[in-house]
Every structure is written in structure tokens, then in C-alpha cells.
N, C-alpha and C. Protein backbone atom coordinates (compact mmCIF):
# COMPACT_ATOMS: atom_id res chain seq x y z
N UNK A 1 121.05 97.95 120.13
CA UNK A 1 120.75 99.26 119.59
C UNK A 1 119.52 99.14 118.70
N UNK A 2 118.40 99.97 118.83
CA UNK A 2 117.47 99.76 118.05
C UNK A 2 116.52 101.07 118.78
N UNK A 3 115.54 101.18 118.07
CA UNK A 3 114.19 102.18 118.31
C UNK A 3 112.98 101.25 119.04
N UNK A 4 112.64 101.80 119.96
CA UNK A 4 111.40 101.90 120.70
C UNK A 4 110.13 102.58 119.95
N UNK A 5 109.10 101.65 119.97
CA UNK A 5 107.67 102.41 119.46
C UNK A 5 106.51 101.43 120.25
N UNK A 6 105.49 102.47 120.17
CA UNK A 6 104.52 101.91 121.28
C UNK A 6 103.52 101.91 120.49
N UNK A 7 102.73 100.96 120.45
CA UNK A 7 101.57 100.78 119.64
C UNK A 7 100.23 101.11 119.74
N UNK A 8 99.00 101.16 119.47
CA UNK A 8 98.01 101.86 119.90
C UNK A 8 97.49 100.90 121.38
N UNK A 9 98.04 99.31 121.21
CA UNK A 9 97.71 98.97 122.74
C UNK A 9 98.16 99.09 124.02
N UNK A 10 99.30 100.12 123.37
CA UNK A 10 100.32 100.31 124.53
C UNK A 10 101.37 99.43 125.01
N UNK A 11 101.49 98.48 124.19
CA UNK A 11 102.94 97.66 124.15
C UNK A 11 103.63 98.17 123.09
N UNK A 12 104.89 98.03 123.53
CA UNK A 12 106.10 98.42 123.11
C UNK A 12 106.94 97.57 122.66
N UNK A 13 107.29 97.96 121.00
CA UNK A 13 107.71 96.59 119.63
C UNK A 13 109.48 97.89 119.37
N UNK A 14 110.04 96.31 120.03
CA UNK A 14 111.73 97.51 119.38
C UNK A 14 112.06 97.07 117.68
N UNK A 15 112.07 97.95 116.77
CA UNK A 15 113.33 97.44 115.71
C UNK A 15 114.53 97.67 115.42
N UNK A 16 114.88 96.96 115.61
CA UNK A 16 116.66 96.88 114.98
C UNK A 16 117.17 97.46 113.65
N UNK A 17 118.54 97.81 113.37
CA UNK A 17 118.61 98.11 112.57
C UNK A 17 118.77 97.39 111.05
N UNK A 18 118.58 95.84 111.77
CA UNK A 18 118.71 94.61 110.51
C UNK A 18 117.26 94.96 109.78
N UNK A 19 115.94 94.89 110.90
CA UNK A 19 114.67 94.94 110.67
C UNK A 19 114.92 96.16 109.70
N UNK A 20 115.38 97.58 109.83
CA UNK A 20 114.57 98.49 109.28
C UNK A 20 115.58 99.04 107.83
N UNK A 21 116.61 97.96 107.80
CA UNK A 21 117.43 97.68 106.54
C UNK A 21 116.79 96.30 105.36
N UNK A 22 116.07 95.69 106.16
CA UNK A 22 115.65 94.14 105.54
C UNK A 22 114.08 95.21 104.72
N UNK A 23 113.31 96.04 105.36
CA UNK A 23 111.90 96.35 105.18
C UNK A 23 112.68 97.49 103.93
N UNK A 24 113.56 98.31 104.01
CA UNK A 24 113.97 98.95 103.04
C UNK A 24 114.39 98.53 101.54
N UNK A 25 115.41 97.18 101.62
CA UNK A 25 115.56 96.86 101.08
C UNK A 25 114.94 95.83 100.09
N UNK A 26 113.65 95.32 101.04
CA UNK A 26 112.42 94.72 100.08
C UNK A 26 111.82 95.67 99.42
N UNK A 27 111.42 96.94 100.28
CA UNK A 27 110.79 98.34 98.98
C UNK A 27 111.92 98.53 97.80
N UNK A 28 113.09 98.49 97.94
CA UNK A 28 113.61 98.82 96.84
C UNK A 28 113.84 98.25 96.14
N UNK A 29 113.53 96.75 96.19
CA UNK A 29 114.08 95.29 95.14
C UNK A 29 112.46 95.65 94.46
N UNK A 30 111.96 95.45 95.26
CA UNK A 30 110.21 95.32 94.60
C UNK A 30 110.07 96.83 93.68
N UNK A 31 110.31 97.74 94.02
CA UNK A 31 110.46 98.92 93.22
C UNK A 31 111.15 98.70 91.68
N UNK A 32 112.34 98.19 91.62
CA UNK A 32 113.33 97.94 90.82
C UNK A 32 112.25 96.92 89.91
N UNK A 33 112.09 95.63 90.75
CA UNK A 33 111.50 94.67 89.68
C UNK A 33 110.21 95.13 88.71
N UNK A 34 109.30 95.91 89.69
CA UNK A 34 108.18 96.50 89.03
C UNK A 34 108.56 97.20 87.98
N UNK A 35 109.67 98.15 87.60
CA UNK A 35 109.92 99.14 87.02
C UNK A 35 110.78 98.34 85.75
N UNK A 36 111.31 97.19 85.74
CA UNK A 36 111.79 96.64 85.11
C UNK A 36 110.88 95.69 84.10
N UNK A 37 109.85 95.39 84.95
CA UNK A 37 108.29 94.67 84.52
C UNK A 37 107.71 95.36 82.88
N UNK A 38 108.09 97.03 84.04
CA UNK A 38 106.76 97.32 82.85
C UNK A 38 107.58 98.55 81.65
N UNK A 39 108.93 98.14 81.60
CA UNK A 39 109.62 98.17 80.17
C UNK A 39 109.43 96.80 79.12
N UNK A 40 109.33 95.78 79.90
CA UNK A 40 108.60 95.07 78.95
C UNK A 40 108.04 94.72 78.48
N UNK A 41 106.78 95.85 78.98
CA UNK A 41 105.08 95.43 78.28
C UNK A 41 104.52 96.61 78.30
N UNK A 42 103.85 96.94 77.45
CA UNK A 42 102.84 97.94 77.29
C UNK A 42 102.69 99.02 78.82
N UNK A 43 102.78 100.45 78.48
CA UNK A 43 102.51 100.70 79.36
C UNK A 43 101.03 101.26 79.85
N UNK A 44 100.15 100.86 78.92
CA UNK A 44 98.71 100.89 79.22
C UNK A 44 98.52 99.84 79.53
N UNK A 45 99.25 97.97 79.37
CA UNK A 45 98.84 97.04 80.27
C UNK A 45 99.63 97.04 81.71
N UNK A 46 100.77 97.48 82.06
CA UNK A 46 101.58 97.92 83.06
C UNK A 46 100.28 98.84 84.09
N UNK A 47 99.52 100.09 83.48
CA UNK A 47 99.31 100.78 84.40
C UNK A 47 97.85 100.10 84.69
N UNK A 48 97.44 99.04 84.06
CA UNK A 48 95.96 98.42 84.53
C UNK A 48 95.91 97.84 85.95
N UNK A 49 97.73 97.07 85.20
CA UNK A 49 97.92 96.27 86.58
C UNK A 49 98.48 97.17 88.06
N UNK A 50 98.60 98.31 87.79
CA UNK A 50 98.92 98.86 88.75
C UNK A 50 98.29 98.76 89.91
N UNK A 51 96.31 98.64 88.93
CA UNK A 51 95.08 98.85 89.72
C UNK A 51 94.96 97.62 90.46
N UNK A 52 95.73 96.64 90.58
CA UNK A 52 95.88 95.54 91.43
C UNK A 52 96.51 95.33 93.06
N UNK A 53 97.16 96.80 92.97
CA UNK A 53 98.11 97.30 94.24
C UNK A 53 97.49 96.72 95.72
N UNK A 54 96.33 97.73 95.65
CA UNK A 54 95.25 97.35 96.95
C UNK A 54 94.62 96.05 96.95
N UNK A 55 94.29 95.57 96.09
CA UNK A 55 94.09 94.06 95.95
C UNK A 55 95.52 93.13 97.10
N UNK A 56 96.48 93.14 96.19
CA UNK A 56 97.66 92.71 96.90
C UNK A 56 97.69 93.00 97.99
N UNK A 57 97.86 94.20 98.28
CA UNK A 57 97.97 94.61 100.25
C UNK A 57 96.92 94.14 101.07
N UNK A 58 95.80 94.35 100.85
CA UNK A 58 94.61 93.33 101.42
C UNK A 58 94.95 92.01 101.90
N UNK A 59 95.08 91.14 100.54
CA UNK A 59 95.82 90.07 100.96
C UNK A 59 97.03 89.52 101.26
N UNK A 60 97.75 90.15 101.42
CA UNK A 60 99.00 90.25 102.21
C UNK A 60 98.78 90.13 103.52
N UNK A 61 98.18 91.26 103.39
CA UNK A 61 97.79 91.54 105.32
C UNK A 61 96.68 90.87 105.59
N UNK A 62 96.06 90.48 104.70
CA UNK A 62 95.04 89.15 105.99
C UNK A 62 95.72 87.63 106.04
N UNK A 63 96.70 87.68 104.98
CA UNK A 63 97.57 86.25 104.86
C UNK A 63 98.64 86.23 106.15
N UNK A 64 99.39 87.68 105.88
CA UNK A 64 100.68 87.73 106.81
C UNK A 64 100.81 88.09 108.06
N UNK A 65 99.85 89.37 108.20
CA UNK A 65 99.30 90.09 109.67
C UNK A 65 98.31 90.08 110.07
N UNK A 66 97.56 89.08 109.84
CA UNK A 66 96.25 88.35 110.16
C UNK A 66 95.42 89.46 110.85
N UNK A 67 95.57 90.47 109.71
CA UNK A 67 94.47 91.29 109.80
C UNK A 67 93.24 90.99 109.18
N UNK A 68 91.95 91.49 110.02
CA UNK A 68 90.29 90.95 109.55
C UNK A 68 90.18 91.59 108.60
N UNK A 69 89.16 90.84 107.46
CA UNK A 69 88.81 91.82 106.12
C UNK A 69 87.35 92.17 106.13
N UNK A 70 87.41 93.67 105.78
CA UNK A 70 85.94 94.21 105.93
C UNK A 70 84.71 93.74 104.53
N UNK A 71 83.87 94.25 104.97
CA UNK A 71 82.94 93.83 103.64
C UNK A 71 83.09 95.12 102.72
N UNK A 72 83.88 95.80 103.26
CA UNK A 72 84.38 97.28 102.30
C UNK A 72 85.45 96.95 101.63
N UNK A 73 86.31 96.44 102.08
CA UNK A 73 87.28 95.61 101.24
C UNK A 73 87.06 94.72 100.00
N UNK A 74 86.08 93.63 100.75
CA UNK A 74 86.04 92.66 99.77
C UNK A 74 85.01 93.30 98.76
N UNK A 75 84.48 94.73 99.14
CA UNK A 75 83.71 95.10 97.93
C UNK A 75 84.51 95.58 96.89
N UNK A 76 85.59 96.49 96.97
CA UNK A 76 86.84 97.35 96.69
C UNK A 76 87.11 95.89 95.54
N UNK A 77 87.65 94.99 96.11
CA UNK A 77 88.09 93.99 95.73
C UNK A 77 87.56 93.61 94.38
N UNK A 78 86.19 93.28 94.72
CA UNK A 78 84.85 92.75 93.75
C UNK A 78 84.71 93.91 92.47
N UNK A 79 84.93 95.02 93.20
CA UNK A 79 85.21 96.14 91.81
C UNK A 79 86.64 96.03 90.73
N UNK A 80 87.94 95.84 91.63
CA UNK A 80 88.75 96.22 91.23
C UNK A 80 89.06 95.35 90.00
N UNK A 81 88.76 93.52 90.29
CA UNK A 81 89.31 92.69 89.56
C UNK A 81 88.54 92.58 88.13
N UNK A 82 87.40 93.15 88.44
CA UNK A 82 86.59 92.61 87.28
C UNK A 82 86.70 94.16 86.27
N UNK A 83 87.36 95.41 86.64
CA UNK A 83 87.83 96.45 86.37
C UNK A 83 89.12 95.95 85.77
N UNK A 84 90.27 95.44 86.17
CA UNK A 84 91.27 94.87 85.45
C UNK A 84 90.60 93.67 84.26
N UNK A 85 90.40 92.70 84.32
CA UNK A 85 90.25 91.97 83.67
C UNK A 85 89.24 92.57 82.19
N UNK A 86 88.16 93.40 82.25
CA UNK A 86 87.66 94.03 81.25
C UNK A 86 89.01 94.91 80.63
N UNK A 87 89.78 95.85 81.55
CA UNK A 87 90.95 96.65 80.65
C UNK A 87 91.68 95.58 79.85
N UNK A 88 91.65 94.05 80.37
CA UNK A 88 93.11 93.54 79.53
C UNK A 88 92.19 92.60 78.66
N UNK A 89 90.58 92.64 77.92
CA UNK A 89 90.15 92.23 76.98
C UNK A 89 90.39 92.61 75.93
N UNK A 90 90.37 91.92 74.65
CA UNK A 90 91.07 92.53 73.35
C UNK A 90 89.52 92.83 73.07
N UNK A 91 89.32 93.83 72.65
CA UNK A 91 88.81 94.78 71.46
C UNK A 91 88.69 94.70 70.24
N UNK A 92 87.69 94.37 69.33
CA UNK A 92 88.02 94.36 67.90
C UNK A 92 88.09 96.37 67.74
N UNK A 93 89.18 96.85 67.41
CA UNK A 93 89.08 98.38 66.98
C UNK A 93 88.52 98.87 66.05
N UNK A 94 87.82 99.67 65.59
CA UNK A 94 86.46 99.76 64.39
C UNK A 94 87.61 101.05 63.40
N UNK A 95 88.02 100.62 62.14
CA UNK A 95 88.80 101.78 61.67
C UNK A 95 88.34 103.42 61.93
N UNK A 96 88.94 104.33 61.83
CA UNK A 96 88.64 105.65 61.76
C UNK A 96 87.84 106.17 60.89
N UNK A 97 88.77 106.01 59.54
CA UNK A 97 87.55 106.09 58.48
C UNK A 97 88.28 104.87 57.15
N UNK A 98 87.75 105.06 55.78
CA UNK A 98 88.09 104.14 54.91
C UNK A 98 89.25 104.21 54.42
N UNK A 99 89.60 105.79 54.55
CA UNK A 99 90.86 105.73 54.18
C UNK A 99 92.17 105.20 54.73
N UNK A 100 91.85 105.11 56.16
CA UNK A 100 92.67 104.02 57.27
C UNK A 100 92.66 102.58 56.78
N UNK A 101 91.37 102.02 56.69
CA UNK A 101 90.86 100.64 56.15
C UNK A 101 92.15 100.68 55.10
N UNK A 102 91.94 100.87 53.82
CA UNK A 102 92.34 100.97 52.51
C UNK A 102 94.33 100.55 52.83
N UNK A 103 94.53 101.44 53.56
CA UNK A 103 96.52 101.61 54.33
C UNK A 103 96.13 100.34 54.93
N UNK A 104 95.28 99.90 55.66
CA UNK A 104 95.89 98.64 56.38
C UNK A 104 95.59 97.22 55.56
């Protein structure tokens, strides 16, 4: 028992219902863990790393489904990381005014 689907080459990939319980149940562990992640940290460093998503899937899929990577990608890429890594630099913060200074 399982589903029939035909692919754009015109072969035909069945899944089972183990397959489309196993692919569910990795979205929802990975859901859970993420969400559990980012109660324990900042959620302005939580949502930087969010910006890492497409990074990950990229390489996933040229690691796992040996899909080719474009030079649009690896540009995406070349933006994204060096976009995270500036958000998670510390900052010296410049007070508001003196009267802030003075309280701290």
C-alpha cells in the first residue's frame, strides 16, 4: 500500500506509508528542537540564526540529493554568512544620554 508519483522524467517513485510517517516525523522533532533552542537564547540571536535556513538546505541537498550548486547559490550563500556573523558581533553600545551613564 503506498502512493504513486511521477517525476518530471517520467519515472515513477512509490512512498509508503513508513516513508511519509518517517519525513513527518523528522519535521516535527526538528520543529520541536528548534523551538526549544531558542527559549534558551536570545531571541534576536535565535532569529539571526534563522537566516542560516537556506544555507542549510543548499547543503543538505548537494550533500544528500546530490543536487548541482549554482553560482546563485553560492552567491546567496557568500551574502548570508557574513550577514550572520556581523549580527552576532558584540557592539560596544554608546549610552543614550548622561543621565543613563550616571544609573549605570
Amino acid at each position: 500500500m503506498g502512493m504513486d508519483f511521477r517525476n518530471q522524467m517520467g519515472n515513477t517513485t512509490r512512498f509508503s506509508l513508513f516513508d511519509t510517517l518517517s519525513v513527518v516525523s523528522f519535521i516535527i522533532t526538528t520543529a520541536l528542537l528548534y523551538n526549544i533552542a531558542i527559549t534558551k537564547m536570545d531571541l534576536t540571536k535565535a532569529t539571526i540564526f534563522s537566516n542560516l535556513i537556506p544555507v542549510y538546505t543548499i547543503g543538505f541537498a548537494f550533500w544528500l540529493l546530490d543536487e548541482s550548486l549554482t553560482s546563485s547559490q553560492l552567491m546567496a550563500c557568500g551574502l548570508i554568512l557574513p550577514g550572520v556573523v556581523l549580527g552576532q558581533s558584540r557592539r560596544r553600545k554608546a549610552p543614550l544620554n548622561a543621565a543613563q551613564e550616571a544609573v549605570e
